[in-house]
N, C-alpha and C. Protein backbone atom coordinates (compact mmCIF):
# COMPACT_ATOMS: atom_id res chain seq x y z
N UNK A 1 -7.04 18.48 -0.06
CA UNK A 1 -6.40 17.52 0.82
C UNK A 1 -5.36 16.75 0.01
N UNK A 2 -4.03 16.87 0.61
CA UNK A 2 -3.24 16.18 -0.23
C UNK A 2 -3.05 14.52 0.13
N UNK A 3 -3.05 13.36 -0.79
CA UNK A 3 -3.26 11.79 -0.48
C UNK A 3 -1.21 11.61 -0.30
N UNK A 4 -2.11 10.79 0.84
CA UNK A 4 -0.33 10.01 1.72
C UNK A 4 0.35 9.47 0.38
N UNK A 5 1.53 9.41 0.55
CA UNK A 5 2.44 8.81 -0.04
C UNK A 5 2.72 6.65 0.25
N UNK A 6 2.34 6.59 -0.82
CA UNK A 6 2.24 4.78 -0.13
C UNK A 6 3.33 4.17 -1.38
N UNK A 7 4.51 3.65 -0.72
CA UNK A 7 5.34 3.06 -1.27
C UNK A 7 4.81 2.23 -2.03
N UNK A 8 4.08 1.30 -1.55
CA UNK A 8 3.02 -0.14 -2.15
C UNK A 8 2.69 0.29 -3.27
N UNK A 9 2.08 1.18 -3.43
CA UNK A 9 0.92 1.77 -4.64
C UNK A 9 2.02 2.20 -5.49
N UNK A 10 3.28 2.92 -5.39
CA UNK A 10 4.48 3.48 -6.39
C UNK A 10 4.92 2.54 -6.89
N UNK A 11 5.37 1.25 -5.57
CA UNK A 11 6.39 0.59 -6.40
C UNK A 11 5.77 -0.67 -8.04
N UNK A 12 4.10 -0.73 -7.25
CA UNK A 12 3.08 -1.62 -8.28
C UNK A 12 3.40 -1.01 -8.97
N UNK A 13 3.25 0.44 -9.02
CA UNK A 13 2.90 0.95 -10.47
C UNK A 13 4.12 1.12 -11.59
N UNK A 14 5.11 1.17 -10.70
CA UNK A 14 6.31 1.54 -11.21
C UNK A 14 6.97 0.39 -12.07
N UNK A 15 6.67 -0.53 -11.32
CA UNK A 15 7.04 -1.81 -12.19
C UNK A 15 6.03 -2.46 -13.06
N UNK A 16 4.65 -2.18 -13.30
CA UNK A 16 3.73 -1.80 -14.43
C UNK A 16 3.84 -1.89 -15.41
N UNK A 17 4.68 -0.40 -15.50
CA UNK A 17 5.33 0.12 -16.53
C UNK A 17 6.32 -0.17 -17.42
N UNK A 18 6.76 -1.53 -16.31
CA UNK A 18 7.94 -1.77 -17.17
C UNK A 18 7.88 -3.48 -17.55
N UNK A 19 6.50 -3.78 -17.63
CA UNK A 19 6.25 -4.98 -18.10
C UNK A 19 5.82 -5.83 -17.90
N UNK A 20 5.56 -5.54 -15.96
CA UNK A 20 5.35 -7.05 -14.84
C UNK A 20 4.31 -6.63 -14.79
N UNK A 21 3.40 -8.03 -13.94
CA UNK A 21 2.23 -8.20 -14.03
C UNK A 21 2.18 -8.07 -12.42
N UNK A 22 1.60 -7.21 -11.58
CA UNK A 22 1.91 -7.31 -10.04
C UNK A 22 0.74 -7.17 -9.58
N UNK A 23 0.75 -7.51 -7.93
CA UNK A 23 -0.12 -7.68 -7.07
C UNK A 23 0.04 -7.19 -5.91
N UNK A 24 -0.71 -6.71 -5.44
CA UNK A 24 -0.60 -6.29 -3.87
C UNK A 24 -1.13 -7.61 -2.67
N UNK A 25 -0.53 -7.84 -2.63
CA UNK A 25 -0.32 -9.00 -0.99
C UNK A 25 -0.68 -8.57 0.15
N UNK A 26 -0.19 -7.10 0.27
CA UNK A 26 -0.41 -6.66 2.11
C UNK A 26 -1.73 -6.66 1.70
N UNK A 27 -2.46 -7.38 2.89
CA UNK A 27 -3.59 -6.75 3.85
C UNK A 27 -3.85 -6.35 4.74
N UNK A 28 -4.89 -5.34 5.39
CA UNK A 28 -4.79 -4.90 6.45
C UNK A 28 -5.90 -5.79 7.18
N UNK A 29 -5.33 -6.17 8.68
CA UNK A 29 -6.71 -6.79 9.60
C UNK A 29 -6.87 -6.35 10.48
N UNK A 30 -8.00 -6.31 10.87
CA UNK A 30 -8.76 -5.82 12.05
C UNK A 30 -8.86 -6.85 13.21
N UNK A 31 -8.98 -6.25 13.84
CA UNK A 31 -9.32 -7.33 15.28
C UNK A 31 -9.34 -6.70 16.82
N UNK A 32 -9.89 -7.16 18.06
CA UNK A 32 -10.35 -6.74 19.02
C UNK A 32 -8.65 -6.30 19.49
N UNK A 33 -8.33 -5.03 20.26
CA UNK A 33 -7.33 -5.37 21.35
C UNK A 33 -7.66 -6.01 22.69
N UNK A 34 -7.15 -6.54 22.96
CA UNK A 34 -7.35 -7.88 24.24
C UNK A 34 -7.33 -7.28 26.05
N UNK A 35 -6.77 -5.86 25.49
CA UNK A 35 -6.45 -5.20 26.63
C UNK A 35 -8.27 -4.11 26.47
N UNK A 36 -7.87 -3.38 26.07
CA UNK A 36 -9.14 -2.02 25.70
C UNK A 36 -10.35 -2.32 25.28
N UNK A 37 -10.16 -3.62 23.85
CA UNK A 37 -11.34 -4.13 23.42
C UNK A 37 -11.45 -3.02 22.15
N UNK A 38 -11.27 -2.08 22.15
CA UNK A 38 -10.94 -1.12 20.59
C UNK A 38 -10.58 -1.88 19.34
N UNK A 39 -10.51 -1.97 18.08
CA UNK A 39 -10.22 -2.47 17.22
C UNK A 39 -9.02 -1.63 16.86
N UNK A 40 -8.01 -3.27 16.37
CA UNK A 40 -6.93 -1.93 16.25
C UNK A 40 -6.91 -2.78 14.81
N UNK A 41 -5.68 -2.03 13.92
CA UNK A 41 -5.99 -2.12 12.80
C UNK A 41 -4.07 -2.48 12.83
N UNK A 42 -4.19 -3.73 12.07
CA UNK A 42 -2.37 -4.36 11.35
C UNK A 42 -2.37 -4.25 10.01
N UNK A 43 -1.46 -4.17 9.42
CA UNK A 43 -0.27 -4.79 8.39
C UNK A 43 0.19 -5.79 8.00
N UNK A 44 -0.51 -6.92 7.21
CA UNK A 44 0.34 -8.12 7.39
C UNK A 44 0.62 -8.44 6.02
N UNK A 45 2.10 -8.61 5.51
CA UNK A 45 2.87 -8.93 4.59
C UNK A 45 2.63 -10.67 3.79
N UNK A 46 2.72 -11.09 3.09
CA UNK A 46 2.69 -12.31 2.46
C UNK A 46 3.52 -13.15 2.83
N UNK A 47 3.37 -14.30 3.96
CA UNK A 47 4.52 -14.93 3.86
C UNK A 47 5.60 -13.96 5.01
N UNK A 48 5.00 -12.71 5.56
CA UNK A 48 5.89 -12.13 6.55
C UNK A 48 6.93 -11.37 6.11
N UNK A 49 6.55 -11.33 4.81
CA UNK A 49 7.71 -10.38 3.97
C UNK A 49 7.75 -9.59 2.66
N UNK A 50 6.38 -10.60 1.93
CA UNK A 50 5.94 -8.90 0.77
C UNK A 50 5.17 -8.70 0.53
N UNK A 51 4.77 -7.20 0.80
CA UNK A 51 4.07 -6.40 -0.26
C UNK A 51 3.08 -6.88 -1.54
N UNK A 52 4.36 -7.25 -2.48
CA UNK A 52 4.23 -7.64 -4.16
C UNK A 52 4.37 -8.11 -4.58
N UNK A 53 3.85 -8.89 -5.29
CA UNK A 53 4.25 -10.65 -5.88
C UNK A 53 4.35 -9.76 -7.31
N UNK A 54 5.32 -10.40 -7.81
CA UNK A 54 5.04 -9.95 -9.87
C UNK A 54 5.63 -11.25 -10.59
N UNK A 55 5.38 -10.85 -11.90
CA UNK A 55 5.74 -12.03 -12.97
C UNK A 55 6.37 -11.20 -13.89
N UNK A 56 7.18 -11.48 -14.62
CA UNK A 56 7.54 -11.38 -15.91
C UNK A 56 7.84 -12.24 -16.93
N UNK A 57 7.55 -12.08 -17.89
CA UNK A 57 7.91 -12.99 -19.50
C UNK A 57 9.59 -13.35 -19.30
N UNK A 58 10.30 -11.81 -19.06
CA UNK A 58 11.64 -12.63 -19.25
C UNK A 58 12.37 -12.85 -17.80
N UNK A 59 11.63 -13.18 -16.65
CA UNK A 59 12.45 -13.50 -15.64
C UNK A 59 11.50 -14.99 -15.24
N UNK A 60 12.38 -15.93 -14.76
CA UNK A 60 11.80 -16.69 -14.06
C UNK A 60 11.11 -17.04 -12.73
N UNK A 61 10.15 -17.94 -12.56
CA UNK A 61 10.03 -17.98 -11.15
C UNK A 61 9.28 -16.42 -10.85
N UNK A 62 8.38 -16.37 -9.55
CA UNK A 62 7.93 -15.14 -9.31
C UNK A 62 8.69 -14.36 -8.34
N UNK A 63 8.47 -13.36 -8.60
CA UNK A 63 9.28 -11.99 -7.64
C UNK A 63 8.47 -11.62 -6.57
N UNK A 64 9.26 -11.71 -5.32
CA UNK A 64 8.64 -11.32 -3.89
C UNK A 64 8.97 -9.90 -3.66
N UNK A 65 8.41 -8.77 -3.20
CA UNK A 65 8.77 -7.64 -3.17
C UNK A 65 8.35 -6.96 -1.64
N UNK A 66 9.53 -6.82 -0.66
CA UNK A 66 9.31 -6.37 0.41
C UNK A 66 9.34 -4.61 -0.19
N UNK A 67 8.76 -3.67 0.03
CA UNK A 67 8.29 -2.38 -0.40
C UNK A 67 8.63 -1.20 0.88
N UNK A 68 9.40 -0.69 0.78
CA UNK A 68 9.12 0.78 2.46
C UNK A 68 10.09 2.10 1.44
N UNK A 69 9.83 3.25 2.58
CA UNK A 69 10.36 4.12 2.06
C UNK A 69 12.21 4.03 2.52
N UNK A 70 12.81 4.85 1.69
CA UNK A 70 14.15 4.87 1.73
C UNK A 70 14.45 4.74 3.46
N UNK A 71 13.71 5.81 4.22
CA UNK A 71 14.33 5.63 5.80
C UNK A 71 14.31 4.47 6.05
N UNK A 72 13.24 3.59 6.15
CA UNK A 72 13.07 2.19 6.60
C UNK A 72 13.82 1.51 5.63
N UNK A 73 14.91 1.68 4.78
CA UNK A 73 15.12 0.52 3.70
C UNK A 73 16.11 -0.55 4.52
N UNK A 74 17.23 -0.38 5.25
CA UNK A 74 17.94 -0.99 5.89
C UNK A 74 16.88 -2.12 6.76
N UNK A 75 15.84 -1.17 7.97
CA UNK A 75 15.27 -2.38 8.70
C UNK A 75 14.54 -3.24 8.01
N UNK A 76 13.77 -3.00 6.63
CA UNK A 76 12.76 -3.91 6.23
C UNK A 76 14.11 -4.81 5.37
N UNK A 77 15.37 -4.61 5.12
CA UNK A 77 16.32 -5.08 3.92
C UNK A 77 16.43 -6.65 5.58
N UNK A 78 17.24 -6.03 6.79
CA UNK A 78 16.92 -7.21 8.23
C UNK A 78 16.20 -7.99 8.29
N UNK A 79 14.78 -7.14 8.14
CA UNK A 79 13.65 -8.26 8.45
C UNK A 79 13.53 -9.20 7.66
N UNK A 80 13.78 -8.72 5.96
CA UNK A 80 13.79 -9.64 5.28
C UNK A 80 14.70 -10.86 5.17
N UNK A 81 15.53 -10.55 5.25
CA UNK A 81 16.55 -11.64 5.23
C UNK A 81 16.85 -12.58 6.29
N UNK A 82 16.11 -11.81 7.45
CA UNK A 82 16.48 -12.38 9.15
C UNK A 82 14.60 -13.56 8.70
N UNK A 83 14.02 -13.75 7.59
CA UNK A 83 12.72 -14.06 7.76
C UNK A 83 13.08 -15.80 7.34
N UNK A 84 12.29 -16.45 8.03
CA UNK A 84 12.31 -17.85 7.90
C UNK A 84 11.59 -18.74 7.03
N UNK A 85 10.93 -18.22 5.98
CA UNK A 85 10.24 -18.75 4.85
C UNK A 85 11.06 -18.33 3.54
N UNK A 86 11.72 -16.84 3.65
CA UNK A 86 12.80 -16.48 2.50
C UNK A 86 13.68 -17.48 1.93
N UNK A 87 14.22 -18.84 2.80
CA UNK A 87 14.91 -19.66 2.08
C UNK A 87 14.53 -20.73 1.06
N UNK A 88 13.10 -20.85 1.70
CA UNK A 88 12.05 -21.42 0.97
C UNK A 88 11.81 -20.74 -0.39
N UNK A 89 11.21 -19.56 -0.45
CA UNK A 89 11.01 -19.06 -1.67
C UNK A 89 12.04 -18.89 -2.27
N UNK A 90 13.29 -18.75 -2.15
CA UNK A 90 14.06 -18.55 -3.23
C UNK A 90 14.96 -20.09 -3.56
N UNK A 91 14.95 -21.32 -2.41
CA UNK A 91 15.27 -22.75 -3.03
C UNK A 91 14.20 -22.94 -4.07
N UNK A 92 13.01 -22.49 -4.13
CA UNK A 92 11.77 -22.65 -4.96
C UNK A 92 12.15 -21.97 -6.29
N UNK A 93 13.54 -21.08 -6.52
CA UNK A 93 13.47 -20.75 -8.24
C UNK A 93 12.89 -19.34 -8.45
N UNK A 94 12.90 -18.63 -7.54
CA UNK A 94 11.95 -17.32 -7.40
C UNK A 94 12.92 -16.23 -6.89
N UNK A 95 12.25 -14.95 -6.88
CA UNK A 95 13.51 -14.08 -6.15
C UNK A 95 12.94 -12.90 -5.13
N UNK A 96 13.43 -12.80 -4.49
CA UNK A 96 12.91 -11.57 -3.47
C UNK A 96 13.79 -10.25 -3.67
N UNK A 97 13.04 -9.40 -3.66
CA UNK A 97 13.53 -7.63 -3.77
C UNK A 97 13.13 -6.98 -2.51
N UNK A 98 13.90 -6.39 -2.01
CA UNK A 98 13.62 -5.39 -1.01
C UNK A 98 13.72 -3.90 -2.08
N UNK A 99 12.46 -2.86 -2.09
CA UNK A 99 12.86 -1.73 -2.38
C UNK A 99 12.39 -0.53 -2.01
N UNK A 100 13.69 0.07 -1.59
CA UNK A 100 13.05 1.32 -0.88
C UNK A 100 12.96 2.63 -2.09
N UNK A 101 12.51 3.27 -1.89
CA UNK A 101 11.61 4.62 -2.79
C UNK A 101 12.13 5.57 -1.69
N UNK A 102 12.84 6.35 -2.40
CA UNK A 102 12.92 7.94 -2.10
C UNK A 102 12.92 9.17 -3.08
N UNK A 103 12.57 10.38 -2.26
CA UNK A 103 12.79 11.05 -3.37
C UNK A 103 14.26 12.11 -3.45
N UNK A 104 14.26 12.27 -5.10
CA UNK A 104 15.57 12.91 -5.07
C UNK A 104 15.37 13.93 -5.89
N UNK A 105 16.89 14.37 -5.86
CA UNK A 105 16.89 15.96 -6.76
C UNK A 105 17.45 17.22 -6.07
N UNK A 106 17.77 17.52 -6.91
CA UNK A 106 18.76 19.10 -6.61
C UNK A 106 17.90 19.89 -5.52
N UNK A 107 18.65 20.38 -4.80
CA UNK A 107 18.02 21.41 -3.92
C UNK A 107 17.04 23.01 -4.57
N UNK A 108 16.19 23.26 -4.39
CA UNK A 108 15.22 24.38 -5.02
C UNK A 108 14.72 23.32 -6.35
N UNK A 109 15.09 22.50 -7.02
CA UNK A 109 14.33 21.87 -7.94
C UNK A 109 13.38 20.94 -8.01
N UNK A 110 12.44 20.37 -8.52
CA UNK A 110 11.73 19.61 -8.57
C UNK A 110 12.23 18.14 -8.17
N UNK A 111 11.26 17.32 -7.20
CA UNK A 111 12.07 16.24 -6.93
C UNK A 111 11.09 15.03 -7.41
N UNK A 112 11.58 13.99 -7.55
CA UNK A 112 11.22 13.28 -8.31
C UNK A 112 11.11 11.50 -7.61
N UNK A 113 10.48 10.72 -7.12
CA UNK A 113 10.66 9.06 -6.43
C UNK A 113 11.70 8.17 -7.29
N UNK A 114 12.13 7.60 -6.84
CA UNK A 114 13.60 6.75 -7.63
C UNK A 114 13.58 5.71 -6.43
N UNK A 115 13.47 4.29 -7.33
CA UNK A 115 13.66 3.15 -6.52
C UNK A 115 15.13 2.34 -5.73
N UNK A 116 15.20 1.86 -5.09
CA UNK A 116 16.92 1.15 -4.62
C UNK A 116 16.22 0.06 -4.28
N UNK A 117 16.60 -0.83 -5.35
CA UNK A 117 16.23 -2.05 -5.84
C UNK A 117 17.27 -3.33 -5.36
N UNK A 118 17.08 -4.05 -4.47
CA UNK A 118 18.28 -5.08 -3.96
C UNK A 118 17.79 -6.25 -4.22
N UNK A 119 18.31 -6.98 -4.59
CA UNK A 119 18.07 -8.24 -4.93
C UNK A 119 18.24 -9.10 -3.28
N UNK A 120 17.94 -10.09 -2.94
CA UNK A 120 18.09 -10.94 -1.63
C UNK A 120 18.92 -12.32 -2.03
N UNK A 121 19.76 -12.65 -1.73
CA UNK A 121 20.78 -13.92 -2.11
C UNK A 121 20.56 -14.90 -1.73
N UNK A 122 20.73 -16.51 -1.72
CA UNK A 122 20.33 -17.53 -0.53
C UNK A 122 21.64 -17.36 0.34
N UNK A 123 22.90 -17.37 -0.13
CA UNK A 123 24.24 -16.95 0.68
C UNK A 123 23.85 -16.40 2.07
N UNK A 124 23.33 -14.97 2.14
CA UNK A 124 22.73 -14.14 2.70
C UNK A 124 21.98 -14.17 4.02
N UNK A 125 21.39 -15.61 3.46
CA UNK A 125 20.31 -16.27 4.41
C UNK A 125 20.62 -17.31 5.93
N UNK A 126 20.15 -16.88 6.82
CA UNK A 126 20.74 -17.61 7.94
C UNK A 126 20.04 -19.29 7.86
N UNK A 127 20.55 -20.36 7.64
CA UNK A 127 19.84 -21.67 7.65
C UNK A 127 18.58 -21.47 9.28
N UNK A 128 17.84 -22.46 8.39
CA UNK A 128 16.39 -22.29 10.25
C UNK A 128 16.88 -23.40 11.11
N UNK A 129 16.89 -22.96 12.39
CA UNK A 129 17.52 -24.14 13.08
C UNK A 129 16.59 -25.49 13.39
N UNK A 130 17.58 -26.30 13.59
CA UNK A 130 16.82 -27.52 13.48
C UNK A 130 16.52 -27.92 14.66
């Protein structure tokens, strides 16, 4: 049986490797549907927007990490920035990454996951209305 591909689990590990200290944030919850009564099962992001919290020695402030694969990178790059706590965390001295994971490589050759790593700006950010 071959195991799903989970962006979450690549991108932790990926940045691991390269020094940060990271965490996984999403949890999944359970709860009744209101209609059927079935349990259905969510996704819920930190704050409505990451994945991955990390630290590093030489960056300041902690790193928020919204995580999807390359197809979804544009809508989760929206959600993030369209999100109403994002101005908060980054007036706070901290930074948010959206990154999508795809894989690449020559056609007939071995392909390989490679991150597209965006940084999130406050510029960027729509003020919350008052």
């Amino acid at each position: 049986m071959t195991r799903r591909f989970s962006a979450v689990s690549w991108t932790k590990a990926y940045f691991e490797r390269r020094g940060w200290t990271v965490d996984i944030t999403e949890k999944t919850v359970q709860f009744p549907d209101k209609e059927t009564g079935r349990m259905v099962m969510v996704k819920r992001d930190l704050f409505g927007l990451a994945d991955l919290v990390m630290v590093h020695p030489d960056h300041n402030g902690t790193t928020y990490v919204q995580t999807t694969t390359g197809s979804n990178f544009a809508d989760r790059l929206a959600k993030t920035i369209g999100s109403p706590k994002a101005m908060n965390i980054l007036k706070s001295g901290n930074a948010i990454w959206v990154v999508g994971v795809r894989k690449i490589g020559e056609r007939g050759k071995r392909k390989v996951y490679e991150p597209h790593i965006r940084a999130i700006h406050l510029e960027e950010l729509q003020p919350p209305p008052m």
